[in-house]
N, C-alpha and C. Protein backbone atom coordinates (compact mmCIF):
# COMPACT_ATOMS: atom_id res chain seq x y z
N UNK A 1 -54.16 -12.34 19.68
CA UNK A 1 -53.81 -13.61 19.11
C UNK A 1 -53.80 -14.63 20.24
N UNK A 2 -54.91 -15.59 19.83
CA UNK A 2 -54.42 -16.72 21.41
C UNK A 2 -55.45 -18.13 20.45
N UNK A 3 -55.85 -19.23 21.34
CA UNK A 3 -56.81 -19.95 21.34
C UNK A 3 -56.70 -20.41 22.95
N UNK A 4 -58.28 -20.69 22.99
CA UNK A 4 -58.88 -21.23 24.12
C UNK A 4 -60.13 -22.06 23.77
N UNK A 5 -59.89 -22.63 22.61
CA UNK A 5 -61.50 -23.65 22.37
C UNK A 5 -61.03 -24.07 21.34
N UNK A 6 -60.76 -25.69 20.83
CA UNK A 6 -60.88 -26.47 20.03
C UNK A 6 -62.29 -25.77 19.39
N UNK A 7 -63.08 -25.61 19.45
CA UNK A 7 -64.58 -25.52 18.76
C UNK A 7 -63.97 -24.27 17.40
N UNK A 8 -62.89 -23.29 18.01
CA UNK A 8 -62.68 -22.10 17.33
C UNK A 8 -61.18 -22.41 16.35
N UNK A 9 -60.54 -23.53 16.66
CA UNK A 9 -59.24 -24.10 16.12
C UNK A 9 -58.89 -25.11 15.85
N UNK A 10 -58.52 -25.63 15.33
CA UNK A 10 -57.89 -27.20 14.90
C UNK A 10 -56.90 -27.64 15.80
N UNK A 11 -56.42 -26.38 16.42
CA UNK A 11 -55.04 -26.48 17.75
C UNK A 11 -55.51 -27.33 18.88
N UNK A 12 -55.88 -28.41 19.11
CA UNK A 12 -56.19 -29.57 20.40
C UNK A 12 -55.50 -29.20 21.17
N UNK A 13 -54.28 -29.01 21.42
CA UNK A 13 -53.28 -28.93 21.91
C UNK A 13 -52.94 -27.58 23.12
N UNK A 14 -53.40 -26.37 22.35
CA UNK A 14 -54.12 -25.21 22.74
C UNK A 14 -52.36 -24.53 22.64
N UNK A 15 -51.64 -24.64 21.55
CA UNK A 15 -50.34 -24.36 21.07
C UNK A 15 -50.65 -22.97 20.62
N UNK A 16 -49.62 -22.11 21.60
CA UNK A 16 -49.76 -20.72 21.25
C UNK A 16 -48.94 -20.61 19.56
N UNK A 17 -47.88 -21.06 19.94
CA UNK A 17 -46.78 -21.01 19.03
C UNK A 17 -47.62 -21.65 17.49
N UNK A 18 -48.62 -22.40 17.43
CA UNK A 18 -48.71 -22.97 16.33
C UNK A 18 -50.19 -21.75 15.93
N UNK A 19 -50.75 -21.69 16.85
CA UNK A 19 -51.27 -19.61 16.39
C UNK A 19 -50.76 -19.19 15.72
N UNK A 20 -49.47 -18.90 16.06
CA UNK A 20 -48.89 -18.00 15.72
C UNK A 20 -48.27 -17.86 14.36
N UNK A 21 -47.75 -19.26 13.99
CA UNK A 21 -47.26 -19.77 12.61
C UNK A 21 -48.14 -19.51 12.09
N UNK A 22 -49.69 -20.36 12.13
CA UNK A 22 -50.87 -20.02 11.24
C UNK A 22 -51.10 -18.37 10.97
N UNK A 23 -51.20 -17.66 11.82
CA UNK A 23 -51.07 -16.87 11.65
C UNK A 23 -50.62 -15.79 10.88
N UNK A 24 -48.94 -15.66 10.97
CA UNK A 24 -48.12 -15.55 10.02
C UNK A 24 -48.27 -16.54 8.41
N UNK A 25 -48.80 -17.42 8.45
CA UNK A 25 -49.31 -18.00 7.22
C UNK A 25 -49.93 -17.52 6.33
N UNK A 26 -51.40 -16.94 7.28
CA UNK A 26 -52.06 -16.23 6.52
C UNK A 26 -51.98 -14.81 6.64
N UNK A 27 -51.16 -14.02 7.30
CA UNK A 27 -50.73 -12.36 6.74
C UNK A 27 -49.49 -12.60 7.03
N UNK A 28 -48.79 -12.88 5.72
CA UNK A 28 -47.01 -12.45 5.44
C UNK A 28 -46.83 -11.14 5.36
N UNK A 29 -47.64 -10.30 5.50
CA UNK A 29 -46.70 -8.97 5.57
C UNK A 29 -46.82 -8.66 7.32
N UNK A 30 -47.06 -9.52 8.35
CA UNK A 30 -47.12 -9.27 9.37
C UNK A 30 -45.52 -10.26 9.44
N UNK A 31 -45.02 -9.74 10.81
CA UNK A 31 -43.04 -10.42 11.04
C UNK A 31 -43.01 -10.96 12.30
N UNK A 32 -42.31 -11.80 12.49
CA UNK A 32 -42.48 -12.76 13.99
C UNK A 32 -42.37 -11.68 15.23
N UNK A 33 -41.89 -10.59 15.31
CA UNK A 33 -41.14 -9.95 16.08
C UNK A 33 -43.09 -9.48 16.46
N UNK A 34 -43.40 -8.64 15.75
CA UNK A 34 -44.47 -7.83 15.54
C UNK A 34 -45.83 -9.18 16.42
N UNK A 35 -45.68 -10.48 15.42
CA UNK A 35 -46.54 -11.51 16.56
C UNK A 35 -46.01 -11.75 18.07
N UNK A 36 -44.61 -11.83 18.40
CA UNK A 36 -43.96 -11.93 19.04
C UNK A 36 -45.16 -11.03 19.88
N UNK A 37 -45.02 -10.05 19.81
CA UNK A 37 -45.59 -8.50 20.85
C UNK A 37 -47.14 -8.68 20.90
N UNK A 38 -47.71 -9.55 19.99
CA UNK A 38 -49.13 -10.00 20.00
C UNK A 38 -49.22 -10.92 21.17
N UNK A 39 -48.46 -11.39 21.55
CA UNK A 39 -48.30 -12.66 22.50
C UNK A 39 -48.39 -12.32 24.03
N UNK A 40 -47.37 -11.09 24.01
CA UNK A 40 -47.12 -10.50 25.07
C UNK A 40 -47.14 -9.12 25.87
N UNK A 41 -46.44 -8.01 24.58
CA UNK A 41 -46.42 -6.67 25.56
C UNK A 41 -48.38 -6.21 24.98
N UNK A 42 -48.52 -6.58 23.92
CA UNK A 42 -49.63 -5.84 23.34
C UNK A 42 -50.93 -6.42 24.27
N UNK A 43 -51.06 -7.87 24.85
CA UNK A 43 -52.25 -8.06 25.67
C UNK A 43 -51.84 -7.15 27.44
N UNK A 44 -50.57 -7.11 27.61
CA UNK A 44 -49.89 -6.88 28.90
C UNK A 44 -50.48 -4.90 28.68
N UNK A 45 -50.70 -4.48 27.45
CA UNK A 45 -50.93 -3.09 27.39
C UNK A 45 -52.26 -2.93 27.61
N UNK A 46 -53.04 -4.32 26.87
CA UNK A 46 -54.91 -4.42 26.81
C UNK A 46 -55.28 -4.32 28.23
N UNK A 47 -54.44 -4.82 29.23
CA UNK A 47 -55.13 -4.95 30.52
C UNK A 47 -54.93 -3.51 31.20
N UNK A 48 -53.50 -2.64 30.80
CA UNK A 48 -53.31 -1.84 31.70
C UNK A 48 -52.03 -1.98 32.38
N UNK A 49 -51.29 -3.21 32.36
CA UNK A 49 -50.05 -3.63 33.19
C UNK A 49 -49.23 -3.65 32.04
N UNK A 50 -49.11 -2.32 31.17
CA UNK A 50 -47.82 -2.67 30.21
C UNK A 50 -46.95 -2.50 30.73
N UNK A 51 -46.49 -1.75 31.99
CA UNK A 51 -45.20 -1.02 32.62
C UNK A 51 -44.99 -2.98 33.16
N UNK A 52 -45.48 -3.80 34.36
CA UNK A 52 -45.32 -4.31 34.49
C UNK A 52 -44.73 -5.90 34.55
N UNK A 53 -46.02 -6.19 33.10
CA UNK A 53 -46.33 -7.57 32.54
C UNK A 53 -46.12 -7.22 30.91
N UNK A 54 -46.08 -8.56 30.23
CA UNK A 54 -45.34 -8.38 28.80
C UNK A 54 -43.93 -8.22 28.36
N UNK A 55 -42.77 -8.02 29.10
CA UNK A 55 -41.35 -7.30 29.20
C UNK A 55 -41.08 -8.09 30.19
N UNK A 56 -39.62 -8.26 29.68
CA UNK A 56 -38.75 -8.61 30.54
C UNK A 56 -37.51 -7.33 31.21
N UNK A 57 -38.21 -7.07 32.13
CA UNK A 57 -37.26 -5.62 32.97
C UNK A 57 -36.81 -5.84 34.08
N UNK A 58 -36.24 -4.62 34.80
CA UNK A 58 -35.90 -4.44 36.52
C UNK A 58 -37.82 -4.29 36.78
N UNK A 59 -37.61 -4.78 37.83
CA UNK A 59 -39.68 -4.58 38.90
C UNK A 59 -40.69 -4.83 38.24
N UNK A 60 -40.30 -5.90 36.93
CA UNK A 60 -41.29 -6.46 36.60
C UNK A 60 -41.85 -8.07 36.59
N UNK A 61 -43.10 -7.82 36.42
CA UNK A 61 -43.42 -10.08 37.11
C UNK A 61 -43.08 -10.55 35.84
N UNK A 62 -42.16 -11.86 36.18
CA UNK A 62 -41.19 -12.49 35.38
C UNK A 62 -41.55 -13.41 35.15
N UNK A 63 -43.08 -14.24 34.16
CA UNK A 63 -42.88 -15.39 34.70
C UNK A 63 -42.26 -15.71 32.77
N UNK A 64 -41.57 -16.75 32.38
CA UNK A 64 -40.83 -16.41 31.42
C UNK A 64 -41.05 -17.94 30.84
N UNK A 65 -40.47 -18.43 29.59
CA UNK A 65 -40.47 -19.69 28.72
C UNK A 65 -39.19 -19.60 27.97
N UNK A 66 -38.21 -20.60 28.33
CA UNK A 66 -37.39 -20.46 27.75
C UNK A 66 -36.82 -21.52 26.33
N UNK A 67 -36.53 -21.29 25.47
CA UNK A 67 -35.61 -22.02 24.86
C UNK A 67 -34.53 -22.13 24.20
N UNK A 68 -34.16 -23.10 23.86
CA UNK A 68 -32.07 -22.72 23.08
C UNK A 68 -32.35 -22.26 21.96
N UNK A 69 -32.03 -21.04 21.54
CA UNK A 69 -31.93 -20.29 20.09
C UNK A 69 -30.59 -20.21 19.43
N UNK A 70 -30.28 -20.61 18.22
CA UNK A 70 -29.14 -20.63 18.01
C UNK A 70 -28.89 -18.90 17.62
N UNK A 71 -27.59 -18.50 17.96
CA UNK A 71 -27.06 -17.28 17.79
C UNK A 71 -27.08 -16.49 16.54
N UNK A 72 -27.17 -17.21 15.71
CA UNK A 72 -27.27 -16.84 14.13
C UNK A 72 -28.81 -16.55 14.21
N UNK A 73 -29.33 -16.90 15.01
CA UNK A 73 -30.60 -17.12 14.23
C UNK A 73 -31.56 -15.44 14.63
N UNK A 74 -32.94 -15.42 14.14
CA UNK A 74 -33.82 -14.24 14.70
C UNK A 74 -34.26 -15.11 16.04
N UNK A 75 -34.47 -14.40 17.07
CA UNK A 75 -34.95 -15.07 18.18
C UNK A 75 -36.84 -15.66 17.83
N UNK A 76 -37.18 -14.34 17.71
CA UNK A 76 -38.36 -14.44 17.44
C UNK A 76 -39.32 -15.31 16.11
N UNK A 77 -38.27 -15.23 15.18
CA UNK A 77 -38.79 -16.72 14.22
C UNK A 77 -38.08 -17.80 14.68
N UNK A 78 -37.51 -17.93 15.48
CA UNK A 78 -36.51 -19.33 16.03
C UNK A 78 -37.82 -19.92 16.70
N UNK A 79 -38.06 -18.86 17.52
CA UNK A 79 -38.89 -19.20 18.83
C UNK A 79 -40.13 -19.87 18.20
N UNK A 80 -40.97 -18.97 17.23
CA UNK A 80 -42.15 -19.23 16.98
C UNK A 80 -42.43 -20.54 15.55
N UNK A 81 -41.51 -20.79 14.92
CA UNK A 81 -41.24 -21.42 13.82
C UNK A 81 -40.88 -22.86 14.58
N UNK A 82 -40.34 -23.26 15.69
CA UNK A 82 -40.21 -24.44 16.74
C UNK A 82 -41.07 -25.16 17.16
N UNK A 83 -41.26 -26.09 16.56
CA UNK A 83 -41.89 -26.82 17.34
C UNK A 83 -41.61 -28.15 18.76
N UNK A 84 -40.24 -28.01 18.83
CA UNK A 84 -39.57 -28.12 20.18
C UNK A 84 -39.87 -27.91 21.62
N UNK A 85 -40.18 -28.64 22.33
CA UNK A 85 -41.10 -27.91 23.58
C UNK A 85 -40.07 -26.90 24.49
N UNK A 86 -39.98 -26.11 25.68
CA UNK A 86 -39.41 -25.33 26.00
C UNK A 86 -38.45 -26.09 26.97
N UNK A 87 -36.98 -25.30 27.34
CA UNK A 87 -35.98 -26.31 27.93
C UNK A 87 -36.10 -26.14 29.59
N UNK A 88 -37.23 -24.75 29.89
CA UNK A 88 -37.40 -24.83 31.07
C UNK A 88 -38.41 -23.26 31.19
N UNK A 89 -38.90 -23.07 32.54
CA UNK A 89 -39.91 -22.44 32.79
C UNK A 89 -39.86 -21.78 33.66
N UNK A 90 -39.70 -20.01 34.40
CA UNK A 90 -39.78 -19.39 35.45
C UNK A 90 -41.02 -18.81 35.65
N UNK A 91 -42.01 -19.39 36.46
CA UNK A 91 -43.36 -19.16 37.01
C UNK A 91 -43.13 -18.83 38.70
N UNK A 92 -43.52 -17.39 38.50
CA UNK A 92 -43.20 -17.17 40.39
C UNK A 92 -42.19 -17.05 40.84
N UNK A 93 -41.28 -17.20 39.74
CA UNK A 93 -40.02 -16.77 40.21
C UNK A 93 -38.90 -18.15 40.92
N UNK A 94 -39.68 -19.40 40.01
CA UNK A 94 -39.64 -20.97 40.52
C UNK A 94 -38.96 -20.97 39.15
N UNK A 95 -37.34 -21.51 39.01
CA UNK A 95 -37.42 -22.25 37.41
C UNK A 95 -37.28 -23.50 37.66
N UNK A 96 -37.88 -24.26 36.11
CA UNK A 96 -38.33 -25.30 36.17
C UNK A 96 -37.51 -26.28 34.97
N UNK A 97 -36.23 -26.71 34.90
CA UNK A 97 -35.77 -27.08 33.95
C UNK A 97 -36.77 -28.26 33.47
N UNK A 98 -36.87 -28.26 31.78
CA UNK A 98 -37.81 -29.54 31.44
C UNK A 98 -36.64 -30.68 30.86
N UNK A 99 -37.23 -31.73 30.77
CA UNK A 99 -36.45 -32.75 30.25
C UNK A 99 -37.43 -33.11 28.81
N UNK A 100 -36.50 -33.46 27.41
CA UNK A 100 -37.01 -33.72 26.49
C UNK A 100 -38.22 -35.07 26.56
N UNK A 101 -39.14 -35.24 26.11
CA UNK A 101 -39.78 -36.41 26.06
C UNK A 101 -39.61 -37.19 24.86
């Protein structure tokens, strides 16, 4: 699950998250959790670096996207159902708090 070409998506934007909704749009018997793992451990397994990359663990590369989920909520339809940009960013092990625009 990704885009990388306007030519192949309507997504300009190149919005994983709005993939992902579409997605789930068109197969409801697929669950955010399950896209969730499309996003991340399942390409992190395609390469070979599932121990590594995809997961958040001890000795693994962290680079991460964060945002405020309310507690009630599923993380994973919070996350992907948002169209809210993220409240900050750990790339390299650098976080990057964002400010709303």
């Amino acid at each position: 699950l990704g885009t990388d070409s306007p030519a192949s998506s309507p997504n300009l934007h190149f919005d994983l998250r709005l993939e992902a909704r579409t997605f789930l749009q068109n197969h409801p018997s697929c669950n955010p959790k399950s896209v969730w793992e499309m996003l991340t451990t399942i390409p992190a397994l395609a390469l070979g670096k599932g121990k590594t990359l995809g997961v958040l663990n001890t000795d693994c590369c962290a680079d991460w996207v964060g945002w405020r989920i309310p507690l009630e909520q599923d993380p994973f339809t919070s996350i992907l159902q948002s169209t809210e940009p993220a409240e900050m960013t750990c790339i390299s092990g650098k976080i990057t708090p964002h400010e709303k625009i």
